[in-house]
C-alpha atoms as a PDB file:
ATOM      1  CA  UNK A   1       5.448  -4.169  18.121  1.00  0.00           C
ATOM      2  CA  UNK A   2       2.825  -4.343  15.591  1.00  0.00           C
ATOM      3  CA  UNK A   3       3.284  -4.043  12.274  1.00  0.00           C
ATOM      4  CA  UNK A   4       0.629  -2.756   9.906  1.00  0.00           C
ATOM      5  CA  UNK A   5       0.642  -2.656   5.860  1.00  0.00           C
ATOM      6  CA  UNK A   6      -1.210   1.114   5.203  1.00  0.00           C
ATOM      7  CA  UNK A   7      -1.142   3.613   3.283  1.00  0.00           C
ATOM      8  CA  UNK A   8       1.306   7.092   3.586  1.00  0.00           C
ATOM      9  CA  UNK A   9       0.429  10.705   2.177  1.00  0.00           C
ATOM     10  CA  UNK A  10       2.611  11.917  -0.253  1.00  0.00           C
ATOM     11  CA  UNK A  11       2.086  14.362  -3.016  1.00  0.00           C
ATOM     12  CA  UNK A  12       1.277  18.045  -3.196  1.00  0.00           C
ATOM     13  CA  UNK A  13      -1.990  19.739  -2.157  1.00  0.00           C
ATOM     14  CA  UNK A  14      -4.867  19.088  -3.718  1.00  0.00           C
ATOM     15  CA  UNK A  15      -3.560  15.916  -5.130  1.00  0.00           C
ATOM     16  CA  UNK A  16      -2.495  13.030  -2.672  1.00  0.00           C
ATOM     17  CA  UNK A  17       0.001  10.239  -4.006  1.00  0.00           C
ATOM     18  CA  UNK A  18       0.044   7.811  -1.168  1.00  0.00           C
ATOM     19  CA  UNK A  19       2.575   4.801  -0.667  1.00  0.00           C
ATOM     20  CA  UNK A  20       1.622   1.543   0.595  1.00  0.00           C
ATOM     21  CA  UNK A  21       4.156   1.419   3.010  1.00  0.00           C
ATOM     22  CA  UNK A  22       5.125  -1.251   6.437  1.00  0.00           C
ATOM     23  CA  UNK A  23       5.382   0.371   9.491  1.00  0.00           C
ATOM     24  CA  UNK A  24       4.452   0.277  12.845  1.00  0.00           C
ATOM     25  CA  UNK A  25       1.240   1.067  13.996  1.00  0.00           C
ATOM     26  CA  UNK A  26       2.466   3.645  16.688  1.00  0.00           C
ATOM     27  CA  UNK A  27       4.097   6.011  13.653  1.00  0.00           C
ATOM     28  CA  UNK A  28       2.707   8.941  12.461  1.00  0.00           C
ATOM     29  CA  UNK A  29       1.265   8.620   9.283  1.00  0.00           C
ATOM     30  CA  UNK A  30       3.747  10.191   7.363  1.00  0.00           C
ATOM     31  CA  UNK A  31       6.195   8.571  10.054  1.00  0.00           C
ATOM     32  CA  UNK A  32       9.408   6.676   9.182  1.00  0.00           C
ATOM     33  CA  UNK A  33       8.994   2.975   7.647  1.00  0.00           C
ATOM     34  CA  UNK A  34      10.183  -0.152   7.496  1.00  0.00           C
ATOM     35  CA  UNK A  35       9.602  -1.137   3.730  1.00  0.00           C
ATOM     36  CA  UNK A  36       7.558   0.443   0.816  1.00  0.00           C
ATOM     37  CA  UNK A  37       5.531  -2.277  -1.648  1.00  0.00           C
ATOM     38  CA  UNK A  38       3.918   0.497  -3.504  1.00  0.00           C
ATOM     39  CA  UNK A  39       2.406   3.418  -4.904  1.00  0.00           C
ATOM     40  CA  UNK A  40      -1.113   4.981  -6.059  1.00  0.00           C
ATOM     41  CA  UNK A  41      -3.009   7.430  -6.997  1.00  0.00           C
ATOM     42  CA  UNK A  42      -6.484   7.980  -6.050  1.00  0.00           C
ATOM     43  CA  UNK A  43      -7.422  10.878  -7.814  1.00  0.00           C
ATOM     44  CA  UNK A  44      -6.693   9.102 -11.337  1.00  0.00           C
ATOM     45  CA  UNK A  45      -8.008   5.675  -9.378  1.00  0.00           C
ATOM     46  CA  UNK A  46      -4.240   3.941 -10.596  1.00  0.00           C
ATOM     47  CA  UNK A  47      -1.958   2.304  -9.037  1.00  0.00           C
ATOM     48  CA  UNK A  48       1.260   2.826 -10.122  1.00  0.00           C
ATOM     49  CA  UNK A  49       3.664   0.610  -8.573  1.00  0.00           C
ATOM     50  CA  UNK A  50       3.127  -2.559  -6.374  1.00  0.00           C
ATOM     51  CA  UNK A  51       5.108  -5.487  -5.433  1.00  0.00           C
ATOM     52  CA  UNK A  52       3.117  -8.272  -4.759  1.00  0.00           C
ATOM     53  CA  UNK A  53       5.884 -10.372  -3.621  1.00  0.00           C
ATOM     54  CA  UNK A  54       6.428  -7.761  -0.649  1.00  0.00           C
ATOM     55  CA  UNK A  55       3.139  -7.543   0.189  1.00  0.00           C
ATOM     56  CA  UNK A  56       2.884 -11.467   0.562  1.00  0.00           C
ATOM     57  CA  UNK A  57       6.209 -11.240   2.191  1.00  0.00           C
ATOM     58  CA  UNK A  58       4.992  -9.218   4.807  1.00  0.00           C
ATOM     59  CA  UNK A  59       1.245 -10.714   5.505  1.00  0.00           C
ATOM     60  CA  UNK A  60       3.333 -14.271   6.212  1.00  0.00           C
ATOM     61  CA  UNK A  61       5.238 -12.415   8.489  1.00  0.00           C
ATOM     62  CA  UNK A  62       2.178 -11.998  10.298  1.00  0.00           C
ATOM     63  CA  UNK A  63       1.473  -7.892   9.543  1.00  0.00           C
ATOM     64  CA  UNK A  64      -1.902  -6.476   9.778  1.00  0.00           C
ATOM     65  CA  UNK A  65      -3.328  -5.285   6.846  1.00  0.00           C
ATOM     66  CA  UNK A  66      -5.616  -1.890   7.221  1.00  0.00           C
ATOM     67  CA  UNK A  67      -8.886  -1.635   5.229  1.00  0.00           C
ATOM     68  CA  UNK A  68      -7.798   0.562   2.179  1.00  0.00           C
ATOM     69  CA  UNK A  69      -4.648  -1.382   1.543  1.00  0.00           C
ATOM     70  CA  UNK A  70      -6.624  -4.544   1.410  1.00  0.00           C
ATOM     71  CA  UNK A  71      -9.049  -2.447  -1.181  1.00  0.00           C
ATOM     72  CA  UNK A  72      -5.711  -1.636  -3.222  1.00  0.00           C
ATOM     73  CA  UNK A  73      -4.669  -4.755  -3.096  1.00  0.00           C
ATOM     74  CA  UNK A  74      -7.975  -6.423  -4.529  1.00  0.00           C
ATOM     75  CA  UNK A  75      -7.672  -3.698  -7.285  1.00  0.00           C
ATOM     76  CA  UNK A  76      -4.014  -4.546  -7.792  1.00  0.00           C
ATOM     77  CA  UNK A  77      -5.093  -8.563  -8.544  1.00  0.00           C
ATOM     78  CA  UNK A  78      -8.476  -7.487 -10.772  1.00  0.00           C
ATOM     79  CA  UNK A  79      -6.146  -5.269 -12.744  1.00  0.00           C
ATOM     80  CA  UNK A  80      -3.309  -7.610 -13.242  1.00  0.00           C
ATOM     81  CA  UNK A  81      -5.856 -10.809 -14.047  1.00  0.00           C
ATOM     82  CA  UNK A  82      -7.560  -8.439 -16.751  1.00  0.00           C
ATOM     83  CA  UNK A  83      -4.112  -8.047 -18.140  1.00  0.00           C
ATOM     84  CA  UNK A  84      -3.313 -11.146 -18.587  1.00  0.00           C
ATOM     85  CA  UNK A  85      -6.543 -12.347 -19.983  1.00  0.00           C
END
C-alpha cells in the first residue's frame, strides 16, 4: 500500500478549499483518508491550518509526498520563519 501526503477538494464551486490529507494513492481524490495535517486556500493563496508535526510524522513513516503538498509545505515554513522573525 502506498501512502501519499496530497491534497483533497473541498469547498463550494467556484472556490476550492482543499485539505492536505494521508491517504492511499489508489483513493479517489475526494476518497476516504487516513489522517488530515491541514487546510488551504488557494484562491486567497493562505493556508489556514497545518500541523507540521503530522506532516513530519508521516514523511518518517516513509509516505510520498506529491508536488503541490511539497509547494504548501515550503510556503507553510517561509510563512512561519517570517513570523517569527
Amino acid at each position: 500500500m502506498a501512502v501519499r501526503i496530497r491534497l483533497a477538494r473541498f469547498g463550494r464551486r467556484h472556490h476550492p478549499i482543499y485539505r492536505i490529507v494521508v491517504m492511499d494513492s489508489r483513493r479517489p481524490r475526494e476518497g476516504k483518508y487516513i489522517d488530515t495535517i491541514g487546510t488551504y486556500d488557494p484562491v486567497r493563496h493562505e493556508i489556514i491550518t497545518f500541523d507540521e508535526e503530522k506532516y513530519n510524522k508521516w514523511v518518517s513513516l516513509g509516505a510520498e509526498v506529491t508536488d503541490r503538498a511539497k509547494a504548501i509545505y515550503k510556503l507553510y515554513k517561509k510563512l512561519s520563519a517570517k513570523q517569527n522573525a
